[in-house]
C-alpha atoms as a PDB file:
ATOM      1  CA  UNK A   1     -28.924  20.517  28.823  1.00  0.00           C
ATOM      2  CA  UNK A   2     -29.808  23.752  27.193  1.00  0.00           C
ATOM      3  CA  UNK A   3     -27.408  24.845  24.411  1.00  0.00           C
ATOM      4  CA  UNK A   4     -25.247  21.725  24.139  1.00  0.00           C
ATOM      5  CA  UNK A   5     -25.270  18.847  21.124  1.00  0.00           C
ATOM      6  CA  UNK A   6     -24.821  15.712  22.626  1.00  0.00           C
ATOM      7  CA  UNK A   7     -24.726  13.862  19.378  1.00  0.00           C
ATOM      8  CA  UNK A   8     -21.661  15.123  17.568  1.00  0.00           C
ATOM      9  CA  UNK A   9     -21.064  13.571  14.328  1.00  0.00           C
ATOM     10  CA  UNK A  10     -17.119  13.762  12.381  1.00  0.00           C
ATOM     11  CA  UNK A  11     -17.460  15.341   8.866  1.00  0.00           C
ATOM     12  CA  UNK A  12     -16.969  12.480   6.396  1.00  0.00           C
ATOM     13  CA  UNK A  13     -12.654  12.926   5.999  1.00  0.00           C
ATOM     14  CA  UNK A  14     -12.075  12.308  10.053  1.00  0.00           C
ATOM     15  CA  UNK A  15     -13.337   9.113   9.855  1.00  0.00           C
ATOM     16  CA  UNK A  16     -11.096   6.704  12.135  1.00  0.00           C
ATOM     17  CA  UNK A  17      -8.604   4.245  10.696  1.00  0.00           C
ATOM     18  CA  UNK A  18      -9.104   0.709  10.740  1.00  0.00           C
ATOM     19  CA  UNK A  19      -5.082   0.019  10.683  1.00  0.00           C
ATOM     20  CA  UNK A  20      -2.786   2.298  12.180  1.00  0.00           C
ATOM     21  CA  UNK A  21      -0.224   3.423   8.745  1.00  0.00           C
ATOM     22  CA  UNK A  22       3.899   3.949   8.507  1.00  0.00           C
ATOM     23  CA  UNK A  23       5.350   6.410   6.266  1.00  0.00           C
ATOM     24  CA  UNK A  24       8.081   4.464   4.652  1.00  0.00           C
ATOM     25  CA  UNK A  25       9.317   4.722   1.500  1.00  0.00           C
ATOM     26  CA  UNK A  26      10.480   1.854  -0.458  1.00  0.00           C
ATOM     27  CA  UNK A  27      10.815   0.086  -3.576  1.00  0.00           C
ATOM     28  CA  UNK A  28       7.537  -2.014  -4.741  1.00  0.00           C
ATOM     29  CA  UNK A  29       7.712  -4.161  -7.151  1.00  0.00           C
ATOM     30  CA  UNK A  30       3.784  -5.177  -7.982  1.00  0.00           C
ATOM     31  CA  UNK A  31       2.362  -7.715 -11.147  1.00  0.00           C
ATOM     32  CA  UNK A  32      -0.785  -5.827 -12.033  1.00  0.00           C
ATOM     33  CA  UNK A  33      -3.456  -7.764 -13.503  1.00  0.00           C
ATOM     34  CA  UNK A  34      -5.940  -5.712 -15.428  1.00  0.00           C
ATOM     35  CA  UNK A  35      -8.410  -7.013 -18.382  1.00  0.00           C
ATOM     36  CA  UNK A  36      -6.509 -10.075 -18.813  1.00  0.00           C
ATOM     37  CA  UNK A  37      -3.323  -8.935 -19.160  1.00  0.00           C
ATOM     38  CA  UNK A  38      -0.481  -9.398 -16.873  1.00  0.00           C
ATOM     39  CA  UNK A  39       2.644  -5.971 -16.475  1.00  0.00           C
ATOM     40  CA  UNK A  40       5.074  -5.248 -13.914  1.00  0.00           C
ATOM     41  CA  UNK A  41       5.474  -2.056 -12.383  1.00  0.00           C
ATOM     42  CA  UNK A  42       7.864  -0.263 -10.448  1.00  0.00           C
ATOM     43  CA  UNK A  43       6.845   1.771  -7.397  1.00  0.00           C
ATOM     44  CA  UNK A  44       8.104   3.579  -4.263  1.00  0.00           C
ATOM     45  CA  UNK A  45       5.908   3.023  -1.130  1.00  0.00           C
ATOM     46  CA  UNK A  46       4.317   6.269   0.742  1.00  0.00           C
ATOM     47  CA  UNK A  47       2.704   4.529   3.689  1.00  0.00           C
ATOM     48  CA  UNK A  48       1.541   0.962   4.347  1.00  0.00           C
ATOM     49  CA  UNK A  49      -0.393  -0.609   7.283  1.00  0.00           C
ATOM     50  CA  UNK A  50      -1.534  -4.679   7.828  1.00  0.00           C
ATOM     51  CA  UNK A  51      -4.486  -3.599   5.200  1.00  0.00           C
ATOM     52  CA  UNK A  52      -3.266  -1.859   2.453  1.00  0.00           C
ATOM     53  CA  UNK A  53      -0.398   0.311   0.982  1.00  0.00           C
ATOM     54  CA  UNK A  54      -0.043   3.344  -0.904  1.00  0.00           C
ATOM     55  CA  UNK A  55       2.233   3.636  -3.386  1.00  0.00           C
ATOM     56  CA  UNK A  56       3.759   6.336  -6.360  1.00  0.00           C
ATOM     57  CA  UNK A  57       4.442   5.275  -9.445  1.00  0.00           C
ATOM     58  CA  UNK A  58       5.354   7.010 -13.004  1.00  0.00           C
ATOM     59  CA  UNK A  59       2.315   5.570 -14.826  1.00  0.00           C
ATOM     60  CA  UNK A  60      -1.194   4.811 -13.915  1.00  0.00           C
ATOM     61  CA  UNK A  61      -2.994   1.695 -12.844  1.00  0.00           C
ATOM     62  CA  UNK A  62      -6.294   0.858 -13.602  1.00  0.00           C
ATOM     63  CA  UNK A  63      -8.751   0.753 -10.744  1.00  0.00           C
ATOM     64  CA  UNK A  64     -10.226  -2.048  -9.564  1.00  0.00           C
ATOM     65  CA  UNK A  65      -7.104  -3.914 -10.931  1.00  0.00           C
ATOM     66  CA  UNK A  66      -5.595  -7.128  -8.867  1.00  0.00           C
ATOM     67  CA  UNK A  67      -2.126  -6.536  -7.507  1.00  0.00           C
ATOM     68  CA  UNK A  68       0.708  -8.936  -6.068  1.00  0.00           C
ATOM     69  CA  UNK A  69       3.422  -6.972  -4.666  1.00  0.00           C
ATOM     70  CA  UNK A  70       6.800  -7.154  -3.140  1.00  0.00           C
ATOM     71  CA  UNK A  71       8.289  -4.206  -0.873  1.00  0.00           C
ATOM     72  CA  UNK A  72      11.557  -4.347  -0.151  1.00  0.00           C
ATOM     73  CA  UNK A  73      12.800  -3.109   3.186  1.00  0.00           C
ATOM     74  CA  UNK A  74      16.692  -2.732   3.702  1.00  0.00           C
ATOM     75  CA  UNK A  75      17.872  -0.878   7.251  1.00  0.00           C
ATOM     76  CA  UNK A  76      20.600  -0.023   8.768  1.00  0.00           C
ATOM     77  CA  UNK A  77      21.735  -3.609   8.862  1.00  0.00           C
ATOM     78  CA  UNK A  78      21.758  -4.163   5.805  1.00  0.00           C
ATOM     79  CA  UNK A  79      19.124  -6.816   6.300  1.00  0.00           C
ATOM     80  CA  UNK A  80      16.573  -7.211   3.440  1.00  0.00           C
ATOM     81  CA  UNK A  81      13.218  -8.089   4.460  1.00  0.00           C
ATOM     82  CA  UNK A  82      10.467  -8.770   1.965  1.00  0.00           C
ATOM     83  CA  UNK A  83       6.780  -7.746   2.440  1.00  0.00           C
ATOM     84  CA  UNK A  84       4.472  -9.334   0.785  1.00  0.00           C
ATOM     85  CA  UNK A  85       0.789  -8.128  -0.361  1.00  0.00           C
ATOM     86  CA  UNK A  86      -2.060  -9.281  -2.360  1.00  0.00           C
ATOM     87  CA  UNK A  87      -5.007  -7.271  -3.209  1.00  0.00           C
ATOM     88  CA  UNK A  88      -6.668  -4.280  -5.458  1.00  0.00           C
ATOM     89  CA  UNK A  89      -5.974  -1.144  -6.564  1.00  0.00           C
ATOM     90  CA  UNK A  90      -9.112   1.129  -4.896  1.00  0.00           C
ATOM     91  CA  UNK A  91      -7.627   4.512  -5.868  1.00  0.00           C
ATOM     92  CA  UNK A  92      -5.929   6.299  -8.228  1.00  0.00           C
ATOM     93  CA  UNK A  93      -5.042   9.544  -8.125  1.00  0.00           C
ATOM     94  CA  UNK A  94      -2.336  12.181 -10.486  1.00  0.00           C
ATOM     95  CA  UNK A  95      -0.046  13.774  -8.423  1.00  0.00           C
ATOM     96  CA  UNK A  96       0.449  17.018 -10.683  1.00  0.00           C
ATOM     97  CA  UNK A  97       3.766  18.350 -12.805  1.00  0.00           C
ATOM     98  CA  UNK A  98       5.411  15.436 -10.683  1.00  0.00           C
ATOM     99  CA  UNK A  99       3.895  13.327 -13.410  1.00  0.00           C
ATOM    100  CA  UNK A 100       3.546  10.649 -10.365  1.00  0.00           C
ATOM    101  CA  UNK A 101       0.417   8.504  -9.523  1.00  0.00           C
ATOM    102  CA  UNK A 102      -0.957   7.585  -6.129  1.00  0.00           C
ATOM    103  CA  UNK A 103      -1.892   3.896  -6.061  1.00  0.00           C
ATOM    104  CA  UNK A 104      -3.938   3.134  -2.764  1.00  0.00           C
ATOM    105  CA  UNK A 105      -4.437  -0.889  -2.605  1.00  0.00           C
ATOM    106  CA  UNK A 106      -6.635  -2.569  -0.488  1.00  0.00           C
ATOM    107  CA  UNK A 107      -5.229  -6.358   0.675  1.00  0.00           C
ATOM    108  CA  UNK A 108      -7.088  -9.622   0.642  1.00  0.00           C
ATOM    109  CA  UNK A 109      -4.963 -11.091   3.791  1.00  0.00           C
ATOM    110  CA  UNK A 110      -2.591  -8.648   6.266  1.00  0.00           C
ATOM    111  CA  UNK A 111       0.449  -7.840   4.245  1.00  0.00           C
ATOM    112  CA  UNK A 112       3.270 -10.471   5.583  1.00  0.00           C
ATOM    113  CA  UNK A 113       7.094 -10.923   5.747  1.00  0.00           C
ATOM    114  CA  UNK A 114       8.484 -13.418   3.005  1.00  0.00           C
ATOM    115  CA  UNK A 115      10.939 -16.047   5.152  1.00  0.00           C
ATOM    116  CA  UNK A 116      13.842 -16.578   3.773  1.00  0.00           C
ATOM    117  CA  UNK A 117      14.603 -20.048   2.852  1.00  0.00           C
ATOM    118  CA  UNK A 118      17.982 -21.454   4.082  1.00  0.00           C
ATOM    119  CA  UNK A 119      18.455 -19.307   7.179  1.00  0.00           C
ATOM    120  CA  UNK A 120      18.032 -21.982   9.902  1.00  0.00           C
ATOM    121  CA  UNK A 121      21.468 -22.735  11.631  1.00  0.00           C
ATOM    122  CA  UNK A 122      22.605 -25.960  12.290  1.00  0.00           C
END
């Protein structure tokens, strides 16, 4: 057919998804290994999906890094539940005057809930 493309391809930053994300924001607590050493740091979620999160935090974190993290999820319950994530860091970017940094990580295994020990009734 005159005049139309039938092969349409997305510019490069509409690329689909693999895991559908959440906005939440939440505290992380992550141990960052980087160049043998092992810190802690203390984040606030953005968005996280089965794959991967992204997270703020007030310093940086080297890329390429290995991450274990916690992210702690209270409602309106009250009920704590604990994610839990392993992984590495694949981006880093500064936010600006915020003085924040965007950590996107990139899990080895779909980020899971931690069960809590003792809760079986009798």
């Amino acid at each position: 057919m005159p005049g139309k493309n039938l092969l349409q391809i997305p510019p490069p930053f509409s690329r689909e998804r693999r895991y559908r994300r959440f906005k939440l924001a939440y505290p992380v607590h992550a141990l960052v290994r980087s160049n043998g050493l092992t810190s802690e740091v203390e984040a606030v979620s953005v968005n996280v999906c089965t794959g991967g999160l992204l997270m703020e935090s007030p310093a940086p974190i080297p890329q390429h890094s290995s991450v274990c993290f916690i992210l702690r999820l209270r409602g309106r319950t009250h009920r704590l539940i604990e994610l839990l994530g392993e992984g590495k860091v694949v981006r880093v970017e500064h936010r600006g005057p915020s003085a924040e940094f965007a950590i996107a990580l990139e899990c080895k295994n779909p980020i899971s809930q931690i069960e809590a020990i003792g809760t079986a009734s009798v």
